[in-house]
N, C-alpha and C. Protein backbone atom coordinates (compact mmCIF):
# COMPACT_ATOMS: atom_id res chain seq x y z
N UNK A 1 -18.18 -37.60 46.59
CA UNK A 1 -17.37 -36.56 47.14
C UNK A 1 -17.66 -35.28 46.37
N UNK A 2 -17.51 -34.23 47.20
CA UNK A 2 -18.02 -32.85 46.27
C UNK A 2 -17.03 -32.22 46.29
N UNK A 3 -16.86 -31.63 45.22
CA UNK A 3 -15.54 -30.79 44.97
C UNK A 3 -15.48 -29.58 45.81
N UNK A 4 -13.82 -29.27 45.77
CA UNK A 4 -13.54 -28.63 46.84
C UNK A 4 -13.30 -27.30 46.33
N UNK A 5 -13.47 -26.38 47.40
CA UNK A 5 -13.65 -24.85 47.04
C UNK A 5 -12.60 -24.62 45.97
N UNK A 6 -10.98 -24.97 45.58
CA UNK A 6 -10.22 -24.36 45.10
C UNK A 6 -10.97 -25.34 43.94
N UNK A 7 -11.36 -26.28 43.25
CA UNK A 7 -11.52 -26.72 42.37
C UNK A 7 -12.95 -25.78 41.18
N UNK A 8 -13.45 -25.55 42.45
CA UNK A 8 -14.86 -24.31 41.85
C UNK A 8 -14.50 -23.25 41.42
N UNK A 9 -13.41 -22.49 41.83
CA UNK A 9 -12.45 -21.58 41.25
C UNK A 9 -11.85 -21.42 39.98
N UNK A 10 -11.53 -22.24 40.00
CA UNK A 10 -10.73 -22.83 38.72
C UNK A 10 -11.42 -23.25 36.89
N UNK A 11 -13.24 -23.56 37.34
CA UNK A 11 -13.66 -23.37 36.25
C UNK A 11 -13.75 -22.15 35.20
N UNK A 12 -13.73 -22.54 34.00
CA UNK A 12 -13.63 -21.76 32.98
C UNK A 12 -12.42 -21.30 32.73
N UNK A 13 -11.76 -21.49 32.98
CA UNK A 13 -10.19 -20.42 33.13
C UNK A 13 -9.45 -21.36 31.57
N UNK A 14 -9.30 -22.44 31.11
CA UNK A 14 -9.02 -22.84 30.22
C UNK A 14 -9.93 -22.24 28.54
N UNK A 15 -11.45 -22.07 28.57
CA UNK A 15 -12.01 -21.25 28.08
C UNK A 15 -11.84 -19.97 28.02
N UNK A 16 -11.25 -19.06 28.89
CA UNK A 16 -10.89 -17.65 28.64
C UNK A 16 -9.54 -17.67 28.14
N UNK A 17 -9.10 -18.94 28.73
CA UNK A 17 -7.60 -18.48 27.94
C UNK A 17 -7.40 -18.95 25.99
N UNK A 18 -8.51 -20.02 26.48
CA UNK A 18 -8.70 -20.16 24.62
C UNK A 18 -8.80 -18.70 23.97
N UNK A 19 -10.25 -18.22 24.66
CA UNK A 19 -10.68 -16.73 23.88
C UNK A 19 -9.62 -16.04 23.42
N UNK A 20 -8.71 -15.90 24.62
CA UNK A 20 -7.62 -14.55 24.75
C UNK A 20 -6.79 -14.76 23.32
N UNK A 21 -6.52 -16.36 23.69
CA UNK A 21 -4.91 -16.15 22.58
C UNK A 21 -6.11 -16.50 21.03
N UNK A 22 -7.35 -16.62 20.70
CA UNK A 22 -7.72 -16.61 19.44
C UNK A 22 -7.88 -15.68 18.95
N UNK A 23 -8.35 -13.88 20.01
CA UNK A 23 -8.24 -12.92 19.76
C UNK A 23 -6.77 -12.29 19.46
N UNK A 24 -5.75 -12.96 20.04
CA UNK A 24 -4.36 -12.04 19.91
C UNK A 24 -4.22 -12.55 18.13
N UNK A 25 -4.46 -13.79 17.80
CA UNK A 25 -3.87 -14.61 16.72
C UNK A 25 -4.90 -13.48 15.17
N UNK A 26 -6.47 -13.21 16.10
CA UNK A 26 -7.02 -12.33 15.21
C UNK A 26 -6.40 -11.16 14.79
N UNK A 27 -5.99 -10.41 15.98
CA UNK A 27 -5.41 -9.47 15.97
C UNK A 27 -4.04 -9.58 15.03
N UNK A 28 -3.37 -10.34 15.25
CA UNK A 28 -1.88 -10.53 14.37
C UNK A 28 -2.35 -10.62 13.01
N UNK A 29 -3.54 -11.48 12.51
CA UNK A 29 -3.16 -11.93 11.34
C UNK A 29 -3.88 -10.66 10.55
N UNK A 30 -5.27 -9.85 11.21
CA UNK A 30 -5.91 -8.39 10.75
C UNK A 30 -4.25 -7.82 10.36
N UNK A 31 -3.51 -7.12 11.51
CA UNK A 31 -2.32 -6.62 11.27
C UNK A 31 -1.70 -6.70 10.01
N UNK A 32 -1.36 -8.53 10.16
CA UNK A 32 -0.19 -8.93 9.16
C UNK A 32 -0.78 -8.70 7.49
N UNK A 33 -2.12 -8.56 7.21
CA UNK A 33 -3.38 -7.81 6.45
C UNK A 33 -2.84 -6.82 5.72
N UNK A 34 -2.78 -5.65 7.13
CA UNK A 34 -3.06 -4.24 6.81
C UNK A 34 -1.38 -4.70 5.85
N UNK A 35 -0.50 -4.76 7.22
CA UNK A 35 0.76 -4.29 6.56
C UNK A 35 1.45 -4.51 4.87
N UNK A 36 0.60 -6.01 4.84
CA UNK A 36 0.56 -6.29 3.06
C UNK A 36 0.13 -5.75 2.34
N UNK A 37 -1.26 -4.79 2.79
CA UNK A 37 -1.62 -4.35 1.62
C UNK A 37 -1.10 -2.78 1.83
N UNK A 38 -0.30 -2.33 2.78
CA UNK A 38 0.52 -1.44 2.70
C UNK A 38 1.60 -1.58 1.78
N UNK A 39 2.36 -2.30 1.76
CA UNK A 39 3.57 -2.81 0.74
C UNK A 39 2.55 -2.95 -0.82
N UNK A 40 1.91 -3.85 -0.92
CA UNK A 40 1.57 -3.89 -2.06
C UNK A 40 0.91 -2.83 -2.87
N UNK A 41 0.60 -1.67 -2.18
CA UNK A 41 0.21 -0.33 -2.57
C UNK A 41 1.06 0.43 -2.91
N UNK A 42 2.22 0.33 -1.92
CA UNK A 42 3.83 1.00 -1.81
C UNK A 42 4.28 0.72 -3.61
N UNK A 43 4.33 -0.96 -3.64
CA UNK A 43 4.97 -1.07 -4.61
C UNK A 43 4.35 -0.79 -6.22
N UNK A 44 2.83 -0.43 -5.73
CA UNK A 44 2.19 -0.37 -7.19
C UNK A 44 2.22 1.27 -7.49
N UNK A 45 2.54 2.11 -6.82
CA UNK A 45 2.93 3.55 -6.94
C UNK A 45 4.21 3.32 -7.33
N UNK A 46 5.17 2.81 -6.81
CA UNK A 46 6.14 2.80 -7.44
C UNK A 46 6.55 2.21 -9.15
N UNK A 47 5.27 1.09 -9.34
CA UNK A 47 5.64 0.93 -10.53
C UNK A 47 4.88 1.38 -11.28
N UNK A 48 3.79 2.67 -11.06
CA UNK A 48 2.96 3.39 -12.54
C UNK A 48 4.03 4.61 -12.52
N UNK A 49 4.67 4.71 -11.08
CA UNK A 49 5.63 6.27 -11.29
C UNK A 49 6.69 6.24 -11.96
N UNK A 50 7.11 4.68 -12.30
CA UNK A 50 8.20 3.72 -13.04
C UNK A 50 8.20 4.03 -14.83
N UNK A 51 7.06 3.53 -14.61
CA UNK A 51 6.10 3.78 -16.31
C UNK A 51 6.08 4.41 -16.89
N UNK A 52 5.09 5.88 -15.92
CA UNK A 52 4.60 7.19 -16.39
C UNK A 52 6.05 7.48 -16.72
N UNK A 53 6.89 7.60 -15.98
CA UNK A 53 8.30 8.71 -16.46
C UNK A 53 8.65 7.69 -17.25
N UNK A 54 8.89 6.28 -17.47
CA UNK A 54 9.71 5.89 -19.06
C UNK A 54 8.71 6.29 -20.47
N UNK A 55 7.24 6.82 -20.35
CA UNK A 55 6.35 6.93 -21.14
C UNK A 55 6.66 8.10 -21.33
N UNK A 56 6.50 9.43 -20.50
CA UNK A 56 6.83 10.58 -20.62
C UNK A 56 8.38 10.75 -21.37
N UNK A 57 9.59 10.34 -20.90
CA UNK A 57 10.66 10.40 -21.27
C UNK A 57 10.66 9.99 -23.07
N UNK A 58 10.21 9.23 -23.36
CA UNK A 58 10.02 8.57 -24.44
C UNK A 58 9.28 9.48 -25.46
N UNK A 59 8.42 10.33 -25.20
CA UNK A 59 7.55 10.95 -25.89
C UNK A 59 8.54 11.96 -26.56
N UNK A 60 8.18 12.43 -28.09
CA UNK A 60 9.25 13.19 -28.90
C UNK A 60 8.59 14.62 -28.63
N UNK A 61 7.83 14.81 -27.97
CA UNK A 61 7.06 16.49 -28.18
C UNK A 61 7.39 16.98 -26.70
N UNK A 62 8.23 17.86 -26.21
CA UNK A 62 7.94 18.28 -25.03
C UNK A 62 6.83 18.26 -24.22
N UNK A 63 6.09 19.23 -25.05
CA UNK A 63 4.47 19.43 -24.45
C UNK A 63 4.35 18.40 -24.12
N UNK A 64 3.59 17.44 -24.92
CA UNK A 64 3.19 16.03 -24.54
C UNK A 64 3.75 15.00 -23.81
N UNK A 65 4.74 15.42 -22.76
CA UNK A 65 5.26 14.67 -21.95
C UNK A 65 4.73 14.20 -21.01
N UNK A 66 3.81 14.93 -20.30
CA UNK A 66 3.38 14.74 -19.10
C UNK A 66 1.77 14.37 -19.11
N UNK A 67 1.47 14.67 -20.83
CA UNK A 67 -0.19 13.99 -20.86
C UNK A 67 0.10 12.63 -21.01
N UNK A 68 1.46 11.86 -21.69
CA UNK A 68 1.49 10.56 -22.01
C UNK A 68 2.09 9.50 -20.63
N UNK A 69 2.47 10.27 -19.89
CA UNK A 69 2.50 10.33 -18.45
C UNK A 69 1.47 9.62 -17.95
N UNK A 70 0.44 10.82 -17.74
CA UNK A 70 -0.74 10.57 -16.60
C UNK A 70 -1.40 9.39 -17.31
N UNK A 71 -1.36 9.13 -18.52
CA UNK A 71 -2.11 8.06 -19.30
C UNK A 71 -1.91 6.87 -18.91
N UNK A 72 -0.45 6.75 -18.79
CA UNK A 72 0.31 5.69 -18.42
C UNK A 72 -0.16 5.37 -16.74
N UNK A 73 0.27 6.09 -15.90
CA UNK A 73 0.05 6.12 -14.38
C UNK A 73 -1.70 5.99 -13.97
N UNK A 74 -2.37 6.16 -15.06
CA UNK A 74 -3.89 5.88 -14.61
C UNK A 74 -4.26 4.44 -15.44
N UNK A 75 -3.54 3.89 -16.23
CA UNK A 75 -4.00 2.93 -16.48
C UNK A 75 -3.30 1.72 -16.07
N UNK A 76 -2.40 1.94 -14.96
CA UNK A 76 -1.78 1.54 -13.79
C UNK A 76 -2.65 1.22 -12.43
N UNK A 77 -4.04 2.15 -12.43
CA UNK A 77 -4.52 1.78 -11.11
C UNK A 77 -4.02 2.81 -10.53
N UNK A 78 -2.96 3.55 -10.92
CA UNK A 78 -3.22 4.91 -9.30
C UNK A 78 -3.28 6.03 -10.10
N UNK A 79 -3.24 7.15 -9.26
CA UNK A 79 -3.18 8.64 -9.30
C UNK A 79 -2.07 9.36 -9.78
N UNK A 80 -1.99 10.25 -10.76
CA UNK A 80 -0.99 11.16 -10.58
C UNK A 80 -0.75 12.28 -10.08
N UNK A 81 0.57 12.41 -9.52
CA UNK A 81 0.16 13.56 -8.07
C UNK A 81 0.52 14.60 -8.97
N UNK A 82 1.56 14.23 -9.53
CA UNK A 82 2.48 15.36 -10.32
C UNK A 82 3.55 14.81 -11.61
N UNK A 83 3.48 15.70 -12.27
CA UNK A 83 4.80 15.86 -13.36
C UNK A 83 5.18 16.84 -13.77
N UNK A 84 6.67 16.64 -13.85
CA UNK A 84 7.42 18.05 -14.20
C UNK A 84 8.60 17.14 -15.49
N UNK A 85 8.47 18.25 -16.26
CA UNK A 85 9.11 17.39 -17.96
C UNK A 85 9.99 18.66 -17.81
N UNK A 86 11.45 18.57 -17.60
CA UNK A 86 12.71 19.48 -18.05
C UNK A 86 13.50 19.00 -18.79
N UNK A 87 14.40 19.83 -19.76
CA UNK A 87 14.55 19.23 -20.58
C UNK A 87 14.43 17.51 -21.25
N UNK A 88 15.27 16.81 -21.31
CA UNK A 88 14.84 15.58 -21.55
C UNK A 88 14.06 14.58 -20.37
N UNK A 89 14.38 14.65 -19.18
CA UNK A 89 13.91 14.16 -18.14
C UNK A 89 12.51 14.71 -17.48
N UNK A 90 11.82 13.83 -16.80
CA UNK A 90 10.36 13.27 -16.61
C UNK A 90 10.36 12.97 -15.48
N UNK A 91 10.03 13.74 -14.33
CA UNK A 91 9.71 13.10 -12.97
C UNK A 91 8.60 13.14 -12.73
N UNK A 92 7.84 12.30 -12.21
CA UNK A 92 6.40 11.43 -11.82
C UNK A 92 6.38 11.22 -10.69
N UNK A 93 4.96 12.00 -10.07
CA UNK A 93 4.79 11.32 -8.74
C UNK A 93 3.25 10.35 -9.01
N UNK A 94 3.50 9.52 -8.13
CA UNK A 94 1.90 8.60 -8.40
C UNK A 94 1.15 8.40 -7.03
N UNK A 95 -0.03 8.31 -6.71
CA UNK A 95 -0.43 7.55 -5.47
C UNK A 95 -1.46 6.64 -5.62
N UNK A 96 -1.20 5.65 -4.74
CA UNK A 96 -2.19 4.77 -4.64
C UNK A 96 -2.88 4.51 -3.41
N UNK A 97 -4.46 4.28 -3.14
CA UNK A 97 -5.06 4.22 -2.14
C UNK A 97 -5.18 2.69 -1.52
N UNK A 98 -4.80 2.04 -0.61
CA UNK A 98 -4.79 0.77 -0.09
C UNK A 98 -6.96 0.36 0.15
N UNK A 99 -7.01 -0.33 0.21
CA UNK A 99 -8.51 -0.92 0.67
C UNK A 99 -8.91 -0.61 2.17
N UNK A 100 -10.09 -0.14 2.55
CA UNK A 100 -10.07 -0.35 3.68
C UNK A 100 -9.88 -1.88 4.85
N UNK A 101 -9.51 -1.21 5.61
CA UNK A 101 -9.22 -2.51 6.50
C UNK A 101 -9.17 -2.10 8.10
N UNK A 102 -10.54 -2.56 8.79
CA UNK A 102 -10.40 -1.95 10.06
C UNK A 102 -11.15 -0.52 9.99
N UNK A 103 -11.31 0.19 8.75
CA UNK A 103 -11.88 1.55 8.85
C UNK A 103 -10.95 2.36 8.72
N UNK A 104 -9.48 1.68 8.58
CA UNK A 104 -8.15 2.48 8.32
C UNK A 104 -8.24 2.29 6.35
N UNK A 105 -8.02 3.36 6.16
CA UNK A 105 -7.24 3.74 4.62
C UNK A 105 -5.89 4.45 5.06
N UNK A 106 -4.75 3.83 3.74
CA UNK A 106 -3.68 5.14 3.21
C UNK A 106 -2.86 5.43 2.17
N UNK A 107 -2.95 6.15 1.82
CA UNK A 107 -2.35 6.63 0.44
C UNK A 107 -0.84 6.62 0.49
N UNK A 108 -0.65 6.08 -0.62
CA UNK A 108 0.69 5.84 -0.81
C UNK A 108 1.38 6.25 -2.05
N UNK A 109 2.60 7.33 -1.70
CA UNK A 109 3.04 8.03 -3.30
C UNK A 109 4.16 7.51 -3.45
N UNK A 110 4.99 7.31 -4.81
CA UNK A 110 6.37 6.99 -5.13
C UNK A 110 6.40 8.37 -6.39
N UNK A 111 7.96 8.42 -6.49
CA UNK A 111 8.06 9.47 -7.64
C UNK A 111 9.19 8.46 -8.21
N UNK A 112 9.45 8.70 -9.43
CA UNK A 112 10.21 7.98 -10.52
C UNK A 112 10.36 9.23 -11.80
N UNK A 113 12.21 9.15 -11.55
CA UNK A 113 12.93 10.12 -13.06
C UNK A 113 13.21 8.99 -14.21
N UNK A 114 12.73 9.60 -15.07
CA UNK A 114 13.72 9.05 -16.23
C UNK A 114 13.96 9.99 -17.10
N UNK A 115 14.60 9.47 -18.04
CA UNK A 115 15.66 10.88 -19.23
C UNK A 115 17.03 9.96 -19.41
N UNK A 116 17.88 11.04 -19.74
CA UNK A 116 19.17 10.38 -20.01
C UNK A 116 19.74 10.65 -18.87
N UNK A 117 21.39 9.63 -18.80
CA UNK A 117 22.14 9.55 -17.82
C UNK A 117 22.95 10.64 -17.84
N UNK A 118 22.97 11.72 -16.70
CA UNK A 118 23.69 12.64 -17.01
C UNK A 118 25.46 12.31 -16.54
C-alpha cells in the first residue's frame, strides 16, 4: 500500500519542531549568560566602590585620599570613574566592563560613601 497524500505532508515536521524549540532553549540559556554576567559585573563595581571609599576614608592625609582609593578600586578589577574626598568622607565611583557575549559589551558603575556617621 502507498502512502497517502496527507501522510507525505506530514514528513519532517517533527524535525523542524526539534530545531525550533533547541534554538529557543539556545536562545534562553545565551540570555540567561548575558544577564549573569550583568549582575556579576553590577556586583563587582559595587564592591571595589565599597573598598576604594573604606580605603580612602581610612587614609590620615587628605590629599591622599583619593590616590589610596584608585589603588584599591584597580586592584579590584575595575575602573575608577571618580572621587571626591570632603571633609572626612570619600565617595567612589567604579566601573566594570562585562565580557563580550553575542558582540554585546556593558559597563557597569556603582558609587560607595564612607566617612563618619553624620
Amino acid at each position: 500500500m502507498s502512502p497517502s497524500r496527507g501522510d507525505r505532508c506530514d514528513r519532517g515536521v517533527a524535525t523542524m519542531l526539534t530545531v525550533g524549540v533547541l534554538a529557543l532553549l539556545l536562545m534562553t540559556a545565551a540570555t540567561g549568560v548575558g544577564v549573569v554576567q550583568v549582575v556579576a559585573a553590577r556586583h563587582a563595581a559595587g564592591g571595589a566602590a565599597d573598598l576604594g571609599a573604606l580605603a580612602g576614608a581610612s587614609e590620615q592625609r587628605h590629599a591622599d585620599r583619593c590616590a589610596a582609593a584608585v589603588v584599591v578600586v584597580r586592584a579590584n578589577d575595575a575602573e575608577p570613574v571618580s572621587c571626591r574626598a570632603t571633609g572626612d568622607a570619600v565617595l567612589v565611583t567604579a566601573a566594570v566592563r562585562t565580557e563580550a557575549l553575542l558582540g554585546l559589551r556593558w559597563t557597569l558603575r556603582a558609587s560607595a560613601r564612607a566617612g563618619p556617621v553624620r
